[in-house]
Structures are given as structure tokens and as C-alpha cells.
PDB file of N, CA and C in Angstrom:
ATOM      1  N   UNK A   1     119.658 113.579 104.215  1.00  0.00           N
ATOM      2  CA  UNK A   1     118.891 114.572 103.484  1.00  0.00           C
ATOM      3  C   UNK A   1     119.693 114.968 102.242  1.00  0.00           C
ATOM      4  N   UNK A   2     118.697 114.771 101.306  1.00  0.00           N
ATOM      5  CA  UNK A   2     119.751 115.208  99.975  1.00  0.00           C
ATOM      6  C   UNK A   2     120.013 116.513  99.597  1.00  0.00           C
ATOM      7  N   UNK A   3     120.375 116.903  98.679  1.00  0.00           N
ATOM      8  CA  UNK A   3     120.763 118.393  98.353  1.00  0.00           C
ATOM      9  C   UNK A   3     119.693 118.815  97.060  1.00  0.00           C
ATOM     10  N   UNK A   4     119.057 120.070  97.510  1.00  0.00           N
ATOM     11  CA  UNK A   4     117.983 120.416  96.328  1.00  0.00           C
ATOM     12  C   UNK A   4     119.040 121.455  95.227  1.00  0.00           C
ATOM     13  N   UNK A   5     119.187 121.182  94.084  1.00  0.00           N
ATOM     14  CA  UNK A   5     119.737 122.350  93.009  1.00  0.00           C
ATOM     15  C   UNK A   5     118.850 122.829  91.592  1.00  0.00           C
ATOM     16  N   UNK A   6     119.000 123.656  91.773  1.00  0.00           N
ATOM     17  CA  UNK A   6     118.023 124.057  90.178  1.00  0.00           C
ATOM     18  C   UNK A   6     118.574 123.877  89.443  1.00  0.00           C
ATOM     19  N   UNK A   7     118.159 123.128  88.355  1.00  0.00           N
ATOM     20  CA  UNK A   7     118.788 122.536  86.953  1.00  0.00           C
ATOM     21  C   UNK A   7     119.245 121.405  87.195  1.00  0.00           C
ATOM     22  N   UNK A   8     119.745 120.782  87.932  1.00  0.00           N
ATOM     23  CA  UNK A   8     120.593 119.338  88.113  1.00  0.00           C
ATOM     24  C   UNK A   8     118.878 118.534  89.236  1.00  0.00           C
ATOM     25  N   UNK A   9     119.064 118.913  90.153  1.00  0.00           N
ATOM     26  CA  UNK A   9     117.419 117.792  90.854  1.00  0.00           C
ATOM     27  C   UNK A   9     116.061 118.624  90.926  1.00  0.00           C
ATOM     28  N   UNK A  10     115.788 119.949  90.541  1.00  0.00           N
ATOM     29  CA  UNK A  10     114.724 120.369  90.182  1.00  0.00           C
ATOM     30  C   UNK A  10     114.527 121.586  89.379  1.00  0.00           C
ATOM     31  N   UNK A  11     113.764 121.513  88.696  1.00  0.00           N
ATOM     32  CA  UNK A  11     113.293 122.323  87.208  1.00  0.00           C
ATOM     33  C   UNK A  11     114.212 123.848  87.958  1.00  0.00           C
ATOM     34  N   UNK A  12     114.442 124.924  87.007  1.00  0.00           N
ATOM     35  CA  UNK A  12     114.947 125.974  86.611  1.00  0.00           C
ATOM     36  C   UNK A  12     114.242 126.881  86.578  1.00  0.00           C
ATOM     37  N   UNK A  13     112.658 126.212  86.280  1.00  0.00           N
ATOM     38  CA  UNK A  13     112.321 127.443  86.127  1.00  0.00           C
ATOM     39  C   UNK A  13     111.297 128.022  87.046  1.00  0.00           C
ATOM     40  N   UNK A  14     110.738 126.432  87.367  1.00  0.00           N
ATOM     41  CA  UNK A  14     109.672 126.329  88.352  1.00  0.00           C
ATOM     42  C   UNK A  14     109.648 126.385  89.864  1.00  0.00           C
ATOM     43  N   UNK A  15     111.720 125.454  89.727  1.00  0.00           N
ATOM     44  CA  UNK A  15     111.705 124.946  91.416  1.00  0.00           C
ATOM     45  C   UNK A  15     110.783 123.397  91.278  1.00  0.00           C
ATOM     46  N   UNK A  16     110.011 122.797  90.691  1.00  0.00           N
ATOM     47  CA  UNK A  16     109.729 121.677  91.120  1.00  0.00           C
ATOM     48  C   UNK A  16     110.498 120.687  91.116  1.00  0.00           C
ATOM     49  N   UNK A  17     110.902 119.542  91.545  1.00  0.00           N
ATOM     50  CA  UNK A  17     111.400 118.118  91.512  1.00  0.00           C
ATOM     51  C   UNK A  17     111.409 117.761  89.966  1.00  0.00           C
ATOM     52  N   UNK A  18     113.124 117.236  89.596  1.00  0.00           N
ATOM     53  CA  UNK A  18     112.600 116.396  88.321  1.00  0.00           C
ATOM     54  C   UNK A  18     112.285 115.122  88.154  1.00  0.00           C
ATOM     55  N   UNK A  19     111.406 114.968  87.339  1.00  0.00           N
ATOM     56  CA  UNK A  19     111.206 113.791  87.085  1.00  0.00           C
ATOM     57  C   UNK A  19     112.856 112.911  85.956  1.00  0.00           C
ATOM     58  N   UNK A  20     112.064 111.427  86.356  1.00  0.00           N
ATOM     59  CA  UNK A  20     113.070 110.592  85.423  1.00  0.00           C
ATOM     60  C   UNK A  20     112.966 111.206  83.880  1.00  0.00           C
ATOM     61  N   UNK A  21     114.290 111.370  82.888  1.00  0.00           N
ATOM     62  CA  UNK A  21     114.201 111.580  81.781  1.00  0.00           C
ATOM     63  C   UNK A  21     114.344 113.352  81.989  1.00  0.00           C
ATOM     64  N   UNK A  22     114.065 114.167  83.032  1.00  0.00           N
ATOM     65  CA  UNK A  22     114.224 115.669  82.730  1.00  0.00           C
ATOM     66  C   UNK A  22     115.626 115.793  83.161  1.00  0.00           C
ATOM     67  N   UNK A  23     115.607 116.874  82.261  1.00  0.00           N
ATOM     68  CA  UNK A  23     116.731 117.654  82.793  1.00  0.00           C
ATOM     69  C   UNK A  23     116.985 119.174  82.067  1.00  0.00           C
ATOM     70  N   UNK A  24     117.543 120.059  83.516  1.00  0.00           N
ATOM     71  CA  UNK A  24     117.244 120.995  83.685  1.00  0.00           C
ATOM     72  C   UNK A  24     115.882 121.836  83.661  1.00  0.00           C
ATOM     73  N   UNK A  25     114.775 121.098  83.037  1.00  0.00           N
ATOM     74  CA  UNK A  25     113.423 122.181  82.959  1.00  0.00           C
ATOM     75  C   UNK A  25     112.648 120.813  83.211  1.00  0.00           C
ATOM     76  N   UNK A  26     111.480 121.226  83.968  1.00  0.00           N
ATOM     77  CA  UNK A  26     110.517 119.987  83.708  1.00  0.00           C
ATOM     78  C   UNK A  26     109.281 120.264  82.662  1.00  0.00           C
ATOM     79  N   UNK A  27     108.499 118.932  82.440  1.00  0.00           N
ATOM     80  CA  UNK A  27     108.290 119.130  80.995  1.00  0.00           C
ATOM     81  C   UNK A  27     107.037 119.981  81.388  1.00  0.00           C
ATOM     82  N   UNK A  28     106.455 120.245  82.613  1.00  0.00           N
ATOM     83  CA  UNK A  28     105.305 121.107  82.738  1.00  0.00           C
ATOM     84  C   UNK A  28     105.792 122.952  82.296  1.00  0.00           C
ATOM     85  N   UNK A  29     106.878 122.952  82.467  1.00  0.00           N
ATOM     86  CA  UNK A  29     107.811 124.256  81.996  1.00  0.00           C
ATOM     87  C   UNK A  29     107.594 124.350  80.028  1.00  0.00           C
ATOM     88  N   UNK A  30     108.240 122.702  79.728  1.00  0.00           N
ATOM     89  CA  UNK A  30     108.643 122.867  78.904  1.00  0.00           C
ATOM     90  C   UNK A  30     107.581 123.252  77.705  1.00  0.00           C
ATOM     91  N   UNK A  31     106.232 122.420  78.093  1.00  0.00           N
ATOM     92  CA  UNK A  31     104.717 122.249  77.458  1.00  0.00           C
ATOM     93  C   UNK A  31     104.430 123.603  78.036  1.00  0.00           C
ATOM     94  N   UNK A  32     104.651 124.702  79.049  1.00  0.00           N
ATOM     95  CA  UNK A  32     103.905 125.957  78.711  1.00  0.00           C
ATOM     96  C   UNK A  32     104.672 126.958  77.698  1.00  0.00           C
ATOM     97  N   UNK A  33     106.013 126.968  77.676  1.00  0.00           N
ATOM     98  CA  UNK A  33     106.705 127.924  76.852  1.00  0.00           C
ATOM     99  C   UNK A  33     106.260 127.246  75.096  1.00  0.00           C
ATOM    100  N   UNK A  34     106.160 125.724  74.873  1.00  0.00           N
ATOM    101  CA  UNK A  34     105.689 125.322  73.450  1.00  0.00           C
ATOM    102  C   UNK A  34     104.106 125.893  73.462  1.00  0.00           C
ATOM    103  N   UNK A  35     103.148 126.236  74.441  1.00  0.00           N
ATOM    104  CA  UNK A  35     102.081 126.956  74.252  1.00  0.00           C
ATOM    105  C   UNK A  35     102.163 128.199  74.084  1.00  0.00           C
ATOM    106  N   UNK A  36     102.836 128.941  74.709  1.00  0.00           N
ATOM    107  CA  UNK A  36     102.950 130.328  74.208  1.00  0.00           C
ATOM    108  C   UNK A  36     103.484 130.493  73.434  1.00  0.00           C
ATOM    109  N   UNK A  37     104.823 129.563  72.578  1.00  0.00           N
ATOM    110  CA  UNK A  37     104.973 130.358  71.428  1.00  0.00           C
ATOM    111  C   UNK A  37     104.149 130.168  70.090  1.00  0.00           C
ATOM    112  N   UNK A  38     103.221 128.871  70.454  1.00  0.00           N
ATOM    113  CA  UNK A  38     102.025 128.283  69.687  1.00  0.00           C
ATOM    114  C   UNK A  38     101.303 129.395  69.562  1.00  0.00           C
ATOM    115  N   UNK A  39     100.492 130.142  70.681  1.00  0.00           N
ATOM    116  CA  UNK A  39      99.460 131.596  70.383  1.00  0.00           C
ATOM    117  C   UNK A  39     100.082 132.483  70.385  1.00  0.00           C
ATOM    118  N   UNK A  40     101.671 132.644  69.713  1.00  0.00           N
ATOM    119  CA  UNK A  40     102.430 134.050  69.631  1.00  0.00           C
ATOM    120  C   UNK A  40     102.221 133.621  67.969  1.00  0.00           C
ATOM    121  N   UNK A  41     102.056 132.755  67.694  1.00  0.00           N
ATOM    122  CA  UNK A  41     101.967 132.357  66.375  1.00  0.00           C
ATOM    123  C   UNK A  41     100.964 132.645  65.677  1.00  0.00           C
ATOM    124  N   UNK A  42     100.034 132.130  66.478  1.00  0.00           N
ATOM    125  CA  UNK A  42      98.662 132.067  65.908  1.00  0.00           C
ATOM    126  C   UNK A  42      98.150 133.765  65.801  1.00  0.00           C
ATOM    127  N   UNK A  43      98.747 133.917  66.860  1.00  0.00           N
ATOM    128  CA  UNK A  43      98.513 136.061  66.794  1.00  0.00           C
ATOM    129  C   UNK A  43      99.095 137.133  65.973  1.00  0.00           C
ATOM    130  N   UNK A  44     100.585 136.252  65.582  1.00  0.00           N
ATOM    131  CA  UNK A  44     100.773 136.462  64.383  1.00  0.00           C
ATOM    132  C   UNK A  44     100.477 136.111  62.818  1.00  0.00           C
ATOM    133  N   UNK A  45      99.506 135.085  62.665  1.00  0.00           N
ATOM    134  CA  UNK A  45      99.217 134.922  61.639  1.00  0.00           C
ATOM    135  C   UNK A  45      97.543 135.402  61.556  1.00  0.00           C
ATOM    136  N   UNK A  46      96.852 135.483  62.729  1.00  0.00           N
ATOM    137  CA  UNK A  46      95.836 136.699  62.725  1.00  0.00           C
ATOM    138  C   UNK A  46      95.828 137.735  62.022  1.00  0.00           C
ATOM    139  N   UNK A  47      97.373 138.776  62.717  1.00  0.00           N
ATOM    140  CA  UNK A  47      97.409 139.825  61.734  1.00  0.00           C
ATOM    141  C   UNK A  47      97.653 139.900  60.473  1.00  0.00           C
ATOM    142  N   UNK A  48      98.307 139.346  60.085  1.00  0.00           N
ATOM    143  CA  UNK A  48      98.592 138.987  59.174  1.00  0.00           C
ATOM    144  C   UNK A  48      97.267 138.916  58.078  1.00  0.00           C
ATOM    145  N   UNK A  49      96.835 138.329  58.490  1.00  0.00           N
ATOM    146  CA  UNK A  49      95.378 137.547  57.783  1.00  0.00           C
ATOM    147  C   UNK A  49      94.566 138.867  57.776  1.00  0.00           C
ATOM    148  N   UNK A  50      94.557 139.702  58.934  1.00  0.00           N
ATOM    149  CA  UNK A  50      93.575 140.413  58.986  1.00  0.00           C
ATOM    150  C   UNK A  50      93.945 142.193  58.290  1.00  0.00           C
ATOM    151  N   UNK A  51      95.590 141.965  57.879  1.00  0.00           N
ATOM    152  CA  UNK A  51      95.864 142.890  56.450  1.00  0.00           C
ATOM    153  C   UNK A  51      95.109 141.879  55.261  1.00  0.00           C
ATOM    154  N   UNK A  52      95.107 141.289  54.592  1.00  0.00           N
ATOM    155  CA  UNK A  52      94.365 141.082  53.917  1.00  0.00           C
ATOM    156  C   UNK A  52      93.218 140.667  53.708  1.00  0.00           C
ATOM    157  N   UNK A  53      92.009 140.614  54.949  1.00  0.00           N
ATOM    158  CA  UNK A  53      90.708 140.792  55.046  1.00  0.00           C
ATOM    159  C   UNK A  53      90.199 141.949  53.666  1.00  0.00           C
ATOM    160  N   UNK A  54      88.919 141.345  52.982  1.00  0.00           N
ATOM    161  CA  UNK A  54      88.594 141.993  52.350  1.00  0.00           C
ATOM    162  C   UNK A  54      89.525 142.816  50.350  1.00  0.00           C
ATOM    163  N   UNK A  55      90.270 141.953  50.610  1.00  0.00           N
ATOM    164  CA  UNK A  55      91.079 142.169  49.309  1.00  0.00           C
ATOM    165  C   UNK A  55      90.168 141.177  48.021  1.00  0.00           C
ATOM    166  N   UNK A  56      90.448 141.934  47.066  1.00  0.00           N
ATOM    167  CA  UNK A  56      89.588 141.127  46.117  1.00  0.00           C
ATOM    168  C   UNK A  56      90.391 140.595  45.265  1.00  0.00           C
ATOM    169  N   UNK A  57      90.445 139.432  44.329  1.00  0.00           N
ATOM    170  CA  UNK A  57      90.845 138.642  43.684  1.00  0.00           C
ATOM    171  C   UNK A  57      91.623 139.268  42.597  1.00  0.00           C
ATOM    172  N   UNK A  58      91.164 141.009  41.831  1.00  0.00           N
ATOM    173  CA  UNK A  58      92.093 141.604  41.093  1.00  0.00           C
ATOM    174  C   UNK A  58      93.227 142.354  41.921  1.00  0.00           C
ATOM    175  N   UNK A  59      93.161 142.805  42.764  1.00  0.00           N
ATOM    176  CA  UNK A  59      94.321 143.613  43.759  1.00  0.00           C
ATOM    177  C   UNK A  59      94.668 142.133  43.947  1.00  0.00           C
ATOM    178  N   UNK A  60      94.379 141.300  44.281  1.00  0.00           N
ATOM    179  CA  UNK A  60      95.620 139.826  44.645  1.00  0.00           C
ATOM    180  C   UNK A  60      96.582 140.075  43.013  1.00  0.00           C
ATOM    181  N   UNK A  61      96.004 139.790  41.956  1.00  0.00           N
ATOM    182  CA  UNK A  61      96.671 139.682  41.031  1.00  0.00           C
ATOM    183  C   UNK A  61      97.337 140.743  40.496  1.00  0.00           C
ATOM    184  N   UNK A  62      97.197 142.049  40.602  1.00  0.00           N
ATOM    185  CA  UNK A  62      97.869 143.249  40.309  1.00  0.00           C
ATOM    186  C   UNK A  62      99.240 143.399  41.401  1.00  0.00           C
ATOM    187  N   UNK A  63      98.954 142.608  42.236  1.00  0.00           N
ATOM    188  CA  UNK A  63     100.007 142.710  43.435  1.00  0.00           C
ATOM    189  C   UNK A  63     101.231 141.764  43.285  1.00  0.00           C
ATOM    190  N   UNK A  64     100.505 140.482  42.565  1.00  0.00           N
ATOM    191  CA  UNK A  64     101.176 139.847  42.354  1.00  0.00           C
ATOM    192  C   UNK A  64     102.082 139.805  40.796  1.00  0.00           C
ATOM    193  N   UNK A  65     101.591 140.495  40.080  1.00  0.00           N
ATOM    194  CA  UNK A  65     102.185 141.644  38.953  1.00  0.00           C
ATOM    195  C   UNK A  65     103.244 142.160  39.201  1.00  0.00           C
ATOM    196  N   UNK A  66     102.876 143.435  40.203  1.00  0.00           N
ATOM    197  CA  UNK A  66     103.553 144.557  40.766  1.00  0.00           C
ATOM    198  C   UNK A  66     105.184 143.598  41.434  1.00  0.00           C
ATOM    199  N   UNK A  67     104.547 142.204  42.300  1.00  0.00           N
ATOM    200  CA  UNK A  67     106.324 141.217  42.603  1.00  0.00           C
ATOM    201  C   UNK A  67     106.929 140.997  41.293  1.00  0.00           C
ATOM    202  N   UNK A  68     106.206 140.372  40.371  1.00  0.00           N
ATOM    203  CA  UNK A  68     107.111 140.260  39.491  1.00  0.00           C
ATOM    204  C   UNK A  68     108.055 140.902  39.057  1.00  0.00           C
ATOM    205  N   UNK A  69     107.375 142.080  38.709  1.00  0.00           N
ATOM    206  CA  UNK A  69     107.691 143.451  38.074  1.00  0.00           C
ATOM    207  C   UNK A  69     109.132 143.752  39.160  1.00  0.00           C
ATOM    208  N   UNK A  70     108.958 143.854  40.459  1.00  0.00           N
ATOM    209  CA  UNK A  70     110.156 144.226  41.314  1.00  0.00           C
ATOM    210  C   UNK A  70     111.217 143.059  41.026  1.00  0.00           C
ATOM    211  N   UNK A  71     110.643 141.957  40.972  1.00  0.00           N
ATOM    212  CA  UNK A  71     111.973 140.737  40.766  1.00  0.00           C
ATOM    213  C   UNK A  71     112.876 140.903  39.905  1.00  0.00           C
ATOM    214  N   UNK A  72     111.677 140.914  38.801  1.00  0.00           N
ATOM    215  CA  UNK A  72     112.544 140.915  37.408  1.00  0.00           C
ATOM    216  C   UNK A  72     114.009 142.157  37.625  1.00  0.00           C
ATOM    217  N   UNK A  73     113.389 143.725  38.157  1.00  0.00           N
ATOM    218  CA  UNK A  73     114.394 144.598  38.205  1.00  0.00           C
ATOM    219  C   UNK A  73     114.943 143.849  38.876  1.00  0.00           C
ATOM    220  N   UNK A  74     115.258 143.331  40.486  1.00  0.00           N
ATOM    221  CA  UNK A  74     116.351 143.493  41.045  1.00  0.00           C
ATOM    222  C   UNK A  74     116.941 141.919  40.146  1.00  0.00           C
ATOM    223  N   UNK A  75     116.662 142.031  39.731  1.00  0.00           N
ATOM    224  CA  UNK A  75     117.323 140.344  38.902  1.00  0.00           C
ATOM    225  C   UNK A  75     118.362 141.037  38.080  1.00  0.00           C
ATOM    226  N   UNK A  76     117.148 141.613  37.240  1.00  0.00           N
ATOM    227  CA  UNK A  76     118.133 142.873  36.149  1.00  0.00           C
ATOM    228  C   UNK A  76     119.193 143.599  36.059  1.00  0.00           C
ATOM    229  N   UNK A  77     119.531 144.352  38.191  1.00  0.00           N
ATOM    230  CA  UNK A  77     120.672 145.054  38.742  1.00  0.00           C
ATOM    231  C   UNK A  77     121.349 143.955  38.761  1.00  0.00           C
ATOM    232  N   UNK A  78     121.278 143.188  39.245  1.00  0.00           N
ATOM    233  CA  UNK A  78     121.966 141.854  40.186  1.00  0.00           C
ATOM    234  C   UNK A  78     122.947 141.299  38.995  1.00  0.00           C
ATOM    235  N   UNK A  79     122.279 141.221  37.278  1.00  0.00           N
ATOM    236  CA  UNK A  79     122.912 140.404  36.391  1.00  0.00           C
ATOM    237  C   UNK A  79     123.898 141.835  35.720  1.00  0.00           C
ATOM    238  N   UNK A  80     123.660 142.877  36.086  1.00  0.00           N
ATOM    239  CA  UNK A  80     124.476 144.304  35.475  1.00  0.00           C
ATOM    240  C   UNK A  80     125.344 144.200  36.555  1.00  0.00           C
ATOM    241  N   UNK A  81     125.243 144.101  37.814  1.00  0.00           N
ATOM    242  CA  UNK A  81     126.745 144.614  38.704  1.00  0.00           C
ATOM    243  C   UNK A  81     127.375 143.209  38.528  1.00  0.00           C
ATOM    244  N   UNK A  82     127.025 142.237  38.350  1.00  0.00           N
ATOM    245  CA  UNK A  82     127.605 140.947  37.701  1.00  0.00           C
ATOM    246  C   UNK A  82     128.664 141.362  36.392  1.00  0.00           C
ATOM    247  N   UNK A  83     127.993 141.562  35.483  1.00  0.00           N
ATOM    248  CA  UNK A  83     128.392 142.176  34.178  1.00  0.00           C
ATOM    249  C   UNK A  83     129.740 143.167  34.416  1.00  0.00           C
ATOM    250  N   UNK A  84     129.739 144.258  35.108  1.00  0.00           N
ATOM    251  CA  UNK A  84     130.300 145.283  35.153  1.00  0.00           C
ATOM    252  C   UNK A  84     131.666 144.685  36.120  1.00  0.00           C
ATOM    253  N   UNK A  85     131.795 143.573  37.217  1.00  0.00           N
ATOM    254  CA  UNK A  85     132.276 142.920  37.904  1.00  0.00           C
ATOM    255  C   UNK A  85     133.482 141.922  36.956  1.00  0.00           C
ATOM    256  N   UNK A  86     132.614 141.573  36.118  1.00  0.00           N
ATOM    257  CA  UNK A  86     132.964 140.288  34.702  1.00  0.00           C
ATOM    258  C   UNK A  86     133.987 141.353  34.204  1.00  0.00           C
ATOM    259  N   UNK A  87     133.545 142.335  33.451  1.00  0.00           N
ATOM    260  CA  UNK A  87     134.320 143.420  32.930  1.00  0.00           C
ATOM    261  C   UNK A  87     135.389 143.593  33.207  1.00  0.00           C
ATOM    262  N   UNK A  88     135.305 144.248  34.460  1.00  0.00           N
ATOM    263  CA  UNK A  88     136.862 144.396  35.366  1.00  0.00           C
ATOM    264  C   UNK A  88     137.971 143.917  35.309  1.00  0.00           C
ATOM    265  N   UNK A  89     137.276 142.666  35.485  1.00  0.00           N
ATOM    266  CA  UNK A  89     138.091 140.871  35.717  1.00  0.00           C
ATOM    267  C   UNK A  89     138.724 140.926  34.117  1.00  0.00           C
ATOM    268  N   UNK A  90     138.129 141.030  33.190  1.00  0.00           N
ATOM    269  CA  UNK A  90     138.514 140.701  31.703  1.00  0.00           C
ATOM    270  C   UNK A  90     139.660 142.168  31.685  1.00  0.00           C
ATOM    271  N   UNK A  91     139.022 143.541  31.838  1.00  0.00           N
ATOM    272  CA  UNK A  91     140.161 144.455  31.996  1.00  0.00           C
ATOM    273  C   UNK A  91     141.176 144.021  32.744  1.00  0.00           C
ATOM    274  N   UNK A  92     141.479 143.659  33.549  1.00  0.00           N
ATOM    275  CA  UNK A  92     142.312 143.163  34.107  1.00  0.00           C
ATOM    276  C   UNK A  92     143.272 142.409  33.957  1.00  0.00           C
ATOM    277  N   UNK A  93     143.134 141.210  33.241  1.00  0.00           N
ATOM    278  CA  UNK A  93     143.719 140.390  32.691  1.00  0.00           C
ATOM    279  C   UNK A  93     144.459 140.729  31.133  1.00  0.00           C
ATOM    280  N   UNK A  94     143.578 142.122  30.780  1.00  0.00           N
ATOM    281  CA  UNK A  94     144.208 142.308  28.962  1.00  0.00           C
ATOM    282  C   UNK A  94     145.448 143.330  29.523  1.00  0.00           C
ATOM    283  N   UNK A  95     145.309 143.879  30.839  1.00  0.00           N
ATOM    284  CA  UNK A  95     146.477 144.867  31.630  1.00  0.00           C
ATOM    285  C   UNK A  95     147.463 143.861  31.632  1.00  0.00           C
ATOM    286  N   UNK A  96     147.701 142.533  31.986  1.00  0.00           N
ATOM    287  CA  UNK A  96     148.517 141.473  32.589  1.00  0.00           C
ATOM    288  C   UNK A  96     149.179 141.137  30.963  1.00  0.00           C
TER     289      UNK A  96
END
């Protein structure tokens, strides 16, 4: 009589027998967890979808304005604490 172990001669998660080619999970395990995270997906891109139910074609484009508009600033900070960083470095060196 052989020895039954979970993970080494049957699935982990199930307890069933593995088949040739498994290991540690069998693939009836493995094909339900790739389904649920398939309709955790799909439920998330529901909501998703269903914030923008009903938006009209100028709020798309005013919105997409309004990103620019934020990029450009944080681009703007991003190239000033750069700048002010650069500075330092050059003070620094006219100290030396």
C-alpha cells in the first residue's frame, strides 16, 4: 500500500490523486482558480465601464484636457526640483 501526501501524490488543494505531468495542484484546481480570477476581472472591468456609462463625447474630451493640463504641471515640478537639484550640484562645486 502506498503512501497518500498532499502536494507530492495528490492535489493540495482538493485531496484528489495526481495525474501524470501535475504537481502539487491538479489541473481541475488549477482551471477553477484561472476562472475566478477571469470573472474577478470581468467584474472589474464592469465597474469600471459602468462609471462611465452615459458620458458624452465633450466631458470625454474636457477630461482628457483636464490630464493634460495635470501632466504638463507635474512635468513642470518634476523639471524645477531637477533644476534646483542641478543648482546645488553647480553650488557645490564653485565651493570646491
Amino acid at each position: 500500500m502506498g503512501m497518500a501526501m498532499r502536494g507530492v501524490t495528490h492535489c493540495s488543494e482538493c485531496g484528489s490523486p495526481l495525474g501524470m505531468g501535475e504537481f502539487g495542484i491538479c489541473q481541475t484546481c488549477i482551471n477553477e482558480k484561472n476562472n475566478k480570477v477571469k470573472q474577478e476581472q470581468e467584474k472589474r472591468l464592469e465597474r469600471v465601464l459602468s462609471i462611465f456609462d452615459g458620458v458624452t463625447n465633450k466631458e470625454i474630451v474636457a477630461f482628457r484636457r483636464f490630464l493634460k493640463t495635470l501632466d504638463k504641471e507635474e512635468r513642470k515640478k518634476e523639471i524645477q526640483y531637477r533644476m534646483l537639484e542641478l543648482q546645488k550640484e553647480l553650488d557645490n562645486l564653485n565651493k570646491e
